[in-house]
PDB file of N, CA and C in Angstrom:
ATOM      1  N   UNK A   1       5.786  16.832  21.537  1.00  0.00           N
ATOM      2  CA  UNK A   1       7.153  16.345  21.420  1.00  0.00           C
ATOM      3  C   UNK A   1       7.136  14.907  20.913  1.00  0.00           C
ATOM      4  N   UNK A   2       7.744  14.716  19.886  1.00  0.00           N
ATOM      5  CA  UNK A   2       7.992  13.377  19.445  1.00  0.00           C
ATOM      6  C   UNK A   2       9.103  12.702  19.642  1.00  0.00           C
ATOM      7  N   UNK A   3       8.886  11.240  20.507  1.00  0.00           N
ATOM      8  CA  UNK A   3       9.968  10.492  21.284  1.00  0.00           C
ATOM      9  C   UNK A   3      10.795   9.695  19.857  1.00  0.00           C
ATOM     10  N   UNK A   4      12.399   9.860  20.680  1.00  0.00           N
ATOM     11  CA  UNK A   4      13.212   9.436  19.033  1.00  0.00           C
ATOM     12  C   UNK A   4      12.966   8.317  18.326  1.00  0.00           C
ATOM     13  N   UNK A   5      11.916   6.929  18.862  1.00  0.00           N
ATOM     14  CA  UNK A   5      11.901   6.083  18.230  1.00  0.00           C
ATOM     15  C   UNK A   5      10.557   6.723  17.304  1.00  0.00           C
ATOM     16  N   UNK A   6       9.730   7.289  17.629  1.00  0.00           N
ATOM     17  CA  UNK A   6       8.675   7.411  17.138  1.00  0.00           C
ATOM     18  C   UNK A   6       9.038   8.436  15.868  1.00  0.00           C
ATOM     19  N   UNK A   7      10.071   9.248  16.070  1.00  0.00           N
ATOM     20  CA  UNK A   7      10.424   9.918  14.984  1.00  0.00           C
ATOM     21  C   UNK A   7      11.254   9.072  13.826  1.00  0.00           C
ATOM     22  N   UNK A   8      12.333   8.104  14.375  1.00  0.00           N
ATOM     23  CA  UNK A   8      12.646   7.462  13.266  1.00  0.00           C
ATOM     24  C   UNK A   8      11.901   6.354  12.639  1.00  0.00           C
ATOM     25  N   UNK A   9      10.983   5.991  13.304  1.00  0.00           N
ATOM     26  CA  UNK A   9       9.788   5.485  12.996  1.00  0.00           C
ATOM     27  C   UNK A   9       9.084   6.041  11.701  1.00  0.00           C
ATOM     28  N   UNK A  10       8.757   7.556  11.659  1.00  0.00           N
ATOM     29  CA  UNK A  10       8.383   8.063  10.742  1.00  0.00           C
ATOM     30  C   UNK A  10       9.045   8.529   9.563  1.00  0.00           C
ATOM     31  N   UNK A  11      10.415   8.579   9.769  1.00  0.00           N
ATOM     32  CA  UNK A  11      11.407   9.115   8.737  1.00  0.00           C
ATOM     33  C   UNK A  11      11.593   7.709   8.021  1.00  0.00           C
ATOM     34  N   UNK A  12      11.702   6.718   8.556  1.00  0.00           N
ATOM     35  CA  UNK A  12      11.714   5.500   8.211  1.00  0.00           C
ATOM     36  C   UNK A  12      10.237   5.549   6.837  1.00  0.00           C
ATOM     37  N   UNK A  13       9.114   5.372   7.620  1.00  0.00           N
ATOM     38  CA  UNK A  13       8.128   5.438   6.519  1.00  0.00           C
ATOM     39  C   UNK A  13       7.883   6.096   5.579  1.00  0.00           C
ATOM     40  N   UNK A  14       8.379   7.254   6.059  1.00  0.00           N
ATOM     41  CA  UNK A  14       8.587   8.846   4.725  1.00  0.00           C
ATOM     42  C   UNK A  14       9.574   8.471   3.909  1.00  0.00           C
ATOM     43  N   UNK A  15      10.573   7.590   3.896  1.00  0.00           N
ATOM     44  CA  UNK A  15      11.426   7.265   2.562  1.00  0.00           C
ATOM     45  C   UNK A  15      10.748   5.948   1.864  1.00  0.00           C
ATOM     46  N   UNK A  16       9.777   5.342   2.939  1.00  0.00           N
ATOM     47  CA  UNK A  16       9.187   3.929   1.878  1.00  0.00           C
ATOM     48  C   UNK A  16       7.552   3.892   1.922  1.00  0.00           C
ATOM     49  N   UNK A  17       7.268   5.014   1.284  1.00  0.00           N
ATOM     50  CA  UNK A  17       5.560   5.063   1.484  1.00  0.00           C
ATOM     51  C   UNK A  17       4.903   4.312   0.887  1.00  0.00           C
ATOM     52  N   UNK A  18       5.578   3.355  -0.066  1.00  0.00           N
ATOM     53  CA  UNK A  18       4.665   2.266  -0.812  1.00  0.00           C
ATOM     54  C   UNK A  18       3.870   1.209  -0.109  1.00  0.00           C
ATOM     55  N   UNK A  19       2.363   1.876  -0.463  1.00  0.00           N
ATOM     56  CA  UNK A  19       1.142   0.941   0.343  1.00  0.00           C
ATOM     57  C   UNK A  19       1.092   1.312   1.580  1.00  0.00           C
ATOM     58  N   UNK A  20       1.407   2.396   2.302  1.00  0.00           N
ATOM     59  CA  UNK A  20       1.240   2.477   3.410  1.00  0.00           C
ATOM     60  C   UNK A  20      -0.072   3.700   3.757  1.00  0.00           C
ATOM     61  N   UNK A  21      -1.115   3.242   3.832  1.00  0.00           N
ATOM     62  CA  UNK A  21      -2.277   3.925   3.352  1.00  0.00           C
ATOM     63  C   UNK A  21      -2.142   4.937   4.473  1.00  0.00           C
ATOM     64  N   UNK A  22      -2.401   4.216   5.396  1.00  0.00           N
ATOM     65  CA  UNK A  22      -2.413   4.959   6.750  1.00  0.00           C
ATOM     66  C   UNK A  22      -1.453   6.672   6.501  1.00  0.00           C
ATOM     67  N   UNK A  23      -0.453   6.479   6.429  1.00  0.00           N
ATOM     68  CA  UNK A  23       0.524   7.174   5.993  1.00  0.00           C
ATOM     69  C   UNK A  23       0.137   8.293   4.799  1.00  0.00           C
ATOM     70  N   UNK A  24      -0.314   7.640   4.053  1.00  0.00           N
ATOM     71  CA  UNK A  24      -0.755   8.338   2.605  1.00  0.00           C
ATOM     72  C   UNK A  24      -1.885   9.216   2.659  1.00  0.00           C
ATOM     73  N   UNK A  25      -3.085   8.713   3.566  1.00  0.00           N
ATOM     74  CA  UNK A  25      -4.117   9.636   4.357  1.00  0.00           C
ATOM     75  C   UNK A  25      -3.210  10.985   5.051  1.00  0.00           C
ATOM     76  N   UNK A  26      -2.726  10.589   6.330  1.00  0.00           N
ATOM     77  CA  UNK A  26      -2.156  11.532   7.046  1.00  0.00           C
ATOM     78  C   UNK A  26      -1.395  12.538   6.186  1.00  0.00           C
ATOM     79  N   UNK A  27      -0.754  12.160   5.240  1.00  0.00           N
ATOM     80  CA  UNK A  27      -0.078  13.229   4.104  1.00  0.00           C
ATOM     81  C   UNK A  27      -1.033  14.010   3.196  1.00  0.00           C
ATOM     82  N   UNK A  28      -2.180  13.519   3.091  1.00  0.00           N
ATOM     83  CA  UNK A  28      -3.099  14.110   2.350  1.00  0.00           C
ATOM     84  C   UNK A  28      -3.488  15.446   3.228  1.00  0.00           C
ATOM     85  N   UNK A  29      -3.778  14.967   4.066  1.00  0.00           N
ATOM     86  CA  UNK A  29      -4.796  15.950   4.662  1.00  0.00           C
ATOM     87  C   UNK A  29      -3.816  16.790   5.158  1.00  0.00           C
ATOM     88  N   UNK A  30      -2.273  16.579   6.123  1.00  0.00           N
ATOM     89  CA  UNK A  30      -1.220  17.514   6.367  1.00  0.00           C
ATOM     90  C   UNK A  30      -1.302  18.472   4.724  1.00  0.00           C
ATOM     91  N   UNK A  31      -1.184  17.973   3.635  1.00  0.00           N
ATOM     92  CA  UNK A  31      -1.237  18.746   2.331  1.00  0.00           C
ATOM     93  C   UNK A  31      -2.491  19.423   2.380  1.00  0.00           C
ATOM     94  N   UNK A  32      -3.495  19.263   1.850  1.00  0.00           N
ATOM     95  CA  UNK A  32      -4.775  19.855   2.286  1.00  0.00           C
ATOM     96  C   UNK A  32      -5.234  20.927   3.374  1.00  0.00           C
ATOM     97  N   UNK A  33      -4.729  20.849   4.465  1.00  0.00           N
ATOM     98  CA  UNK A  33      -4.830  21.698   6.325  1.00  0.00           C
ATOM     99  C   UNK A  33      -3.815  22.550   6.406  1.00  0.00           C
ATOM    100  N   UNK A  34      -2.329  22.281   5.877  1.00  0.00           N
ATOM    101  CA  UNK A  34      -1.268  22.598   6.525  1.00  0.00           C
ATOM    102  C   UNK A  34      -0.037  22.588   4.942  1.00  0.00           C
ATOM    103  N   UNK A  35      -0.720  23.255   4.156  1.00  0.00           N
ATOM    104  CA  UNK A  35       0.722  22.941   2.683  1.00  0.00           C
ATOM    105  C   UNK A  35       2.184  23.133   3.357  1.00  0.00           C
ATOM    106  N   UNK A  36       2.314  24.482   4.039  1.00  0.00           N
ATOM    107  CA  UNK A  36       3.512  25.069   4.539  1.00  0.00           C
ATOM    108  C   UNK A  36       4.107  24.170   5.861  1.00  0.00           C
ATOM    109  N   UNK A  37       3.567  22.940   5.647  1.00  0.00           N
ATOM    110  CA  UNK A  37       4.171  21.733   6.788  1.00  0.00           C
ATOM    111  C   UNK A  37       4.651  20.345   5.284  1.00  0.00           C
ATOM    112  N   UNK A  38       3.409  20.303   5.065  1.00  0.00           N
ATOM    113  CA  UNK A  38       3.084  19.449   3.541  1.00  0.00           C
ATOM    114  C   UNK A  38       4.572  19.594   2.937  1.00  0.00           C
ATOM    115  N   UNK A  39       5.068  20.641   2.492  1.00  0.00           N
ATOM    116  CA  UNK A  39       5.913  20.916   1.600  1.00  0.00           C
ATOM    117  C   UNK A  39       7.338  20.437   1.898  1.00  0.00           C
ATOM    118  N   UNK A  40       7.909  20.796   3.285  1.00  0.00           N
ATOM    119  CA  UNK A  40       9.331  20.469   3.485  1.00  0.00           C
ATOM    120  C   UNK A  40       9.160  18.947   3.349  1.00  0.00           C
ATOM    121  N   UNK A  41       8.029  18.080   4.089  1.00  0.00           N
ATOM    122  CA  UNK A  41       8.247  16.928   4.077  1.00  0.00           C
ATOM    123  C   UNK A  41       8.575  15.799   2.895  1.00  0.00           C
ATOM    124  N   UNK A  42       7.682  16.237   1.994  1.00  0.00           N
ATOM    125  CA  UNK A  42       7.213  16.002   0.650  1.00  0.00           C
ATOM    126  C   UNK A  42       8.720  15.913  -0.122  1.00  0.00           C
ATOM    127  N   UNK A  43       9.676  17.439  -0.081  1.00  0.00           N
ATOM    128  CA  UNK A  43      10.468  17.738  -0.777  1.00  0.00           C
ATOM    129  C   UNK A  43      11.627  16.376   0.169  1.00  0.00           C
ATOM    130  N   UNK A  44      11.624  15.804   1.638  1.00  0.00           N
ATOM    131  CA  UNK A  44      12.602  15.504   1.943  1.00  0.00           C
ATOM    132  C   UNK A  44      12.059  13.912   1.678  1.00  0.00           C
ATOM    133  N   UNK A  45      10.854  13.669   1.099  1.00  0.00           N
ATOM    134  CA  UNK A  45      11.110  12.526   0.950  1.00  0.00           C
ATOM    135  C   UNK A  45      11.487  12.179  -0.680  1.00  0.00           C
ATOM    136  N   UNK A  46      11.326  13.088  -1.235  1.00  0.00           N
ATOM    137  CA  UNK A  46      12.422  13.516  -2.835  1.00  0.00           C
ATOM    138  C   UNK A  46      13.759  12.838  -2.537  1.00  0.00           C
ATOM    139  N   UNK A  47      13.758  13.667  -1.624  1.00  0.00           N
ATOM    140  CA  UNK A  47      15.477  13.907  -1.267  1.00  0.00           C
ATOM    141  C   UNK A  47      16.185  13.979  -0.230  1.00  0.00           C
ATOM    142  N   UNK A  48      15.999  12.279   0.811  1.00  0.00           N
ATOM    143  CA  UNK A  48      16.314  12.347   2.212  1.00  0.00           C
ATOM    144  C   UNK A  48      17.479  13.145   2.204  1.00  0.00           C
ATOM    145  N   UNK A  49      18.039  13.368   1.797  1.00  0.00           N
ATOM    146  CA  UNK A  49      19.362  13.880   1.841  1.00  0.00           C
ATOM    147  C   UNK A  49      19.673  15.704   2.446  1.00  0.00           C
ATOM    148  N   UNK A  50      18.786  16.356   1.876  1.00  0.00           N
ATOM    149  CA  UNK A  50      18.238  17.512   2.507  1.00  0.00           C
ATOM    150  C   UNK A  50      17.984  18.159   3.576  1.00  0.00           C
ATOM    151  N   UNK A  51      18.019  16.707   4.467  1.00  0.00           N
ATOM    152  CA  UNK A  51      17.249  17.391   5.811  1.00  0.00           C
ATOM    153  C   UNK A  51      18.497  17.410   6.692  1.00  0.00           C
ATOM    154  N   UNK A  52      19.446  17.000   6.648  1.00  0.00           N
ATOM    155  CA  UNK A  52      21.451  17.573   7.311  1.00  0.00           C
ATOM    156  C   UNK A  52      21.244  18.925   6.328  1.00  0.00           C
ATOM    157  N   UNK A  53      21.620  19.098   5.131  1.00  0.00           N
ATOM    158  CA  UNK A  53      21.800  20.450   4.847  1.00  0.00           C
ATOM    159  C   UNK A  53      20.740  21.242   5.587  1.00  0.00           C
ATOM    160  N   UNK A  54      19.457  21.068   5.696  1.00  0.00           N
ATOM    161  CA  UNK A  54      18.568  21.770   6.409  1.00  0.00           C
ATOM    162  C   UNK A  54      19.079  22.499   7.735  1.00  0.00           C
ATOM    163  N   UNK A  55      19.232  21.226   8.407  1.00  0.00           N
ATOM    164  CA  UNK A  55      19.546  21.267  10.033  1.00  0.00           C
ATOM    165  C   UNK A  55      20.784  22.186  10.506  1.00  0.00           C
ATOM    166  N   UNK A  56      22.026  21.998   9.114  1.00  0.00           N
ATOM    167  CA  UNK A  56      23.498  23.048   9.532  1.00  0.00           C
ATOM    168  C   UNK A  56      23.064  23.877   9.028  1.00  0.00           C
ATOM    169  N   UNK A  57      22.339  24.463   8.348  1.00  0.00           N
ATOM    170  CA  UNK A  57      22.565  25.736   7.856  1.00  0.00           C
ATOM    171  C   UNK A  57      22.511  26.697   8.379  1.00  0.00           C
ATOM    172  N   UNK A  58      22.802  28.105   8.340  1.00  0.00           N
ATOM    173  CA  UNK A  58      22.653  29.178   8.997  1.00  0.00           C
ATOM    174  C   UNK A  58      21.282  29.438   9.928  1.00  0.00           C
ATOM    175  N   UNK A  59      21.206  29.911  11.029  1.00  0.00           N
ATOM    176  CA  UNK A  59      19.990  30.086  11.768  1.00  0.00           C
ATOM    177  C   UNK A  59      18.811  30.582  11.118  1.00  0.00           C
ATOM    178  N   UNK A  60      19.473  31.841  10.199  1.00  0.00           N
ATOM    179  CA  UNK A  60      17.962  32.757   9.724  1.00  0.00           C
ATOM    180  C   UNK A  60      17.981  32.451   7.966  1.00  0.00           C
ATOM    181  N   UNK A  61      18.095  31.403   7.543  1.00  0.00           N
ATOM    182  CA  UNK A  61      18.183  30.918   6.355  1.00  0.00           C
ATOM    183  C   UNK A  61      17.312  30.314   6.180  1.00  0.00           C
ATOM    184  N   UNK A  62      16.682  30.560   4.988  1.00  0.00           N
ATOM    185  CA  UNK A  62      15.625  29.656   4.313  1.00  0.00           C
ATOM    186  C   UNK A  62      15.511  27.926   4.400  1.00  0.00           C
ATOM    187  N   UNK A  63      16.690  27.544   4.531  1.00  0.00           N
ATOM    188  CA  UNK A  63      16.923  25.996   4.772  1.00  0.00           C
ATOM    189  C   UNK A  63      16.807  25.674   6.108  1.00  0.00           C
ATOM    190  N   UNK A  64      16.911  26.562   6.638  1.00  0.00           N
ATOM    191  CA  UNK A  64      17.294  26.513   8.877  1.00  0.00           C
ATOM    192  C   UNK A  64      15.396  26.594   8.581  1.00  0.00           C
ATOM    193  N   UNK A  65      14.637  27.481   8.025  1.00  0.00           N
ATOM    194  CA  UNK A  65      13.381  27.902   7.935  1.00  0.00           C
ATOM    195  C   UNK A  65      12.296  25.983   7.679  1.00  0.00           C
ATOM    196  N   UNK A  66      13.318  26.164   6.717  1.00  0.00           N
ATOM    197  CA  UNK A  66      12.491  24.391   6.341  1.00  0.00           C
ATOM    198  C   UNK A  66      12.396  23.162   7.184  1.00  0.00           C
ATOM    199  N   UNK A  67      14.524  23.102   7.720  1.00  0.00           N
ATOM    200  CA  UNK A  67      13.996  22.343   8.890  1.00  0.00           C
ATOM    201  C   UNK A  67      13.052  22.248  10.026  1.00  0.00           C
ATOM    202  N   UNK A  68      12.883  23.884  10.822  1.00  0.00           N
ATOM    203  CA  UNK A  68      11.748  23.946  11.640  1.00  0.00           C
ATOM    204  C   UNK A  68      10.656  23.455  10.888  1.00  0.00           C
ATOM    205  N   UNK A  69      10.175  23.810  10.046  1.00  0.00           N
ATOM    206  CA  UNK A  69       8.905  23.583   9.243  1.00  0.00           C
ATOM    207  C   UNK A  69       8.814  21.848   9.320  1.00  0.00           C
ATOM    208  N   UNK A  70       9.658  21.594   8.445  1.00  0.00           N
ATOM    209  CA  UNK A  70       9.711  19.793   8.365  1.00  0.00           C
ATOM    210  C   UNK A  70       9.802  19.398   9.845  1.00  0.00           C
ATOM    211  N   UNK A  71      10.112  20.080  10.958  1.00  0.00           N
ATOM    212  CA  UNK A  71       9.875  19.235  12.282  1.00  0.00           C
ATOM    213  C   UNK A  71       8.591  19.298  12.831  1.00  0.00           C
ATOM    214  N   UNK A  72       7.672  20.642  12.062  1.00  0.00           N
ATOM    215  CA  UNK A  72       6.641  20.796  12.880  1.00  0.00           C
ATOM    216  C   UNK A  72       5.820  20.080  12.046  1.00  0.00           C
ATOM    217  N   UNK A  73       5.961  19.198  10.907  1.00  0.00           N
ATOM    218  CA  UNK A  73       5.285  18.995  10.334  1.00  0.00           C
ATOM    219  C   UNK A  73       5.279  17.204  10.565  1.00  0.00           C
ATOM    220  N   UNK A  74       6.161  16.585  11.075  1.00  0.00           N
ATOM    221  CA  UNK A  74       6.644  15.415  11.854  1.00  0.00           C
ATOM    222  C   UNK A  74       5.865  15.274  13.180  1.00  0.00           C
ATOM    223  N   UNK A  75       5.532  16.490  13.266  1.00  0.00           N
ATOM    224  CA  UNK A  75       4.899  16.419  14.974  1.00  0.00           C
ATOM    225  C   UNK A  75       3.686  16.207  14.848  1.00  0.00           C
ATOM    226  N   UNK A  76       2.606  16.950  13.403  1.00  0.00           N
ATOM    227  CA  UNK A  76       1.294  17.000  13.481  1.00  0.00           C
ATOM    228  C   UNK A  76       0.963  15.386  12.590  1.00  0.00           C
ATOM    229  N   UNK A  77       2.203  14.887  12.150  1.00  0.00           N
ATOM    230  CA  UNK A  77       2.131  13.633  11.648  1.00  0.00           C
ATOM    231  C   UNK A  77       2.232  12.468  12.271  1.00  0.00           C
ATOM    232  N   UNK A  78       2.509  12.649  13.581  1.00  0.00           N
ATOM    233  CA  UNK A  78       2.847  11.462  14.301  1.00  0.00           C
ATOM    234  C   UNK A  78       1.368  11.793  15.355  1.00  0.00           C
ATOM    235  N   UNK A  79       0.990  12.962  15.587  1.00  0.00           N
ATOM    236  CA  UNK A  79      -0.731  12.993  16.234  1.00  0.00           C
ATOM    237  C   UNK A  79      -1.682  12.508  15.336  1.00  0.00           C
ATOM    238  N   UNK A  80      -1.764  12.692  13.789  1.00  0.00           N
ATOM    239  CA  UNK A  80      -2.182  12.602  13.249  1.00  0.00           C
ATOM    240  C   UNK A  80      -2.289  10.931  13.063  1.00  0.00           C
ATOM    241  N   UNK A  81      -1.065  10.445  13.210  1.00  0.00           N
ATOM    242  CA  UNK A  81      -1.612   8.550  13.193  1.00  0.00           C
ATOM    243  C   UNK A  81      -1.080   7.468  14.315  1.00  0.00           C
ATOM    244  N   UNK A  82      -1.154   8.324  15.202  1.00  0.00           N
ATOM    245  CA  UNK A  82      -0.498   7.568  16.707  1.00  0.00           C
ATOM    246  C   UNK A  82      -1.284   8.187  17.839  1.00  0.00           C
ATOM    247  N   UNK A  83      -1.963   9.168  17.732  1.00  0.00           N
ATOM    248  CA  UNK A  83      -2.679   9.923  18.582  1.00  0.00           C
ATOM    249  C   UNK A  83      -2.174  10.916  19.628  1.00  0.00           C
TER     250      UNK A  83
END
């Protein structure tokens, strides 16, 4: 479970990854270990904007599908550089 500062903590860094190595590792290897985590994140830092449409959308919808994905993928990212 990731505590809310620690999550906006990370959403924070996922829209400004410039030079943030630490960060840039942990995305590598989430890409590399885990694409189907890799991917929602990747696409929402395209396009913070995505992740509200994600979150309302219908339960059994491909976008409802991504948000879970992009949360589980927030979770193995914040073990991944916070422990």
């Amino acid at each position: 479970m990731i505590l809310d500062t620690d999550r906006e903590l990370l959403l924070h860094r996922l829209k400004q990854p410039e030079g943030d190595e630490e960060l840039e590792y942990a995305l590598d290897r989430l890409r590399k270990n885990f694409y189907q985590l890799w991917k929602p994140i990747r696409e929402y830092q395209n396009e913070p904007e995505v992740l509200a449409e994600w979150e309302e959308a219908p339960r059994h919808s491909l976008e409802r599908a991504k948000a879970l994905m992009f949360e589980e993928g927030l979770r193995v990212l914040d073990a991944a550089m916070y422990g």
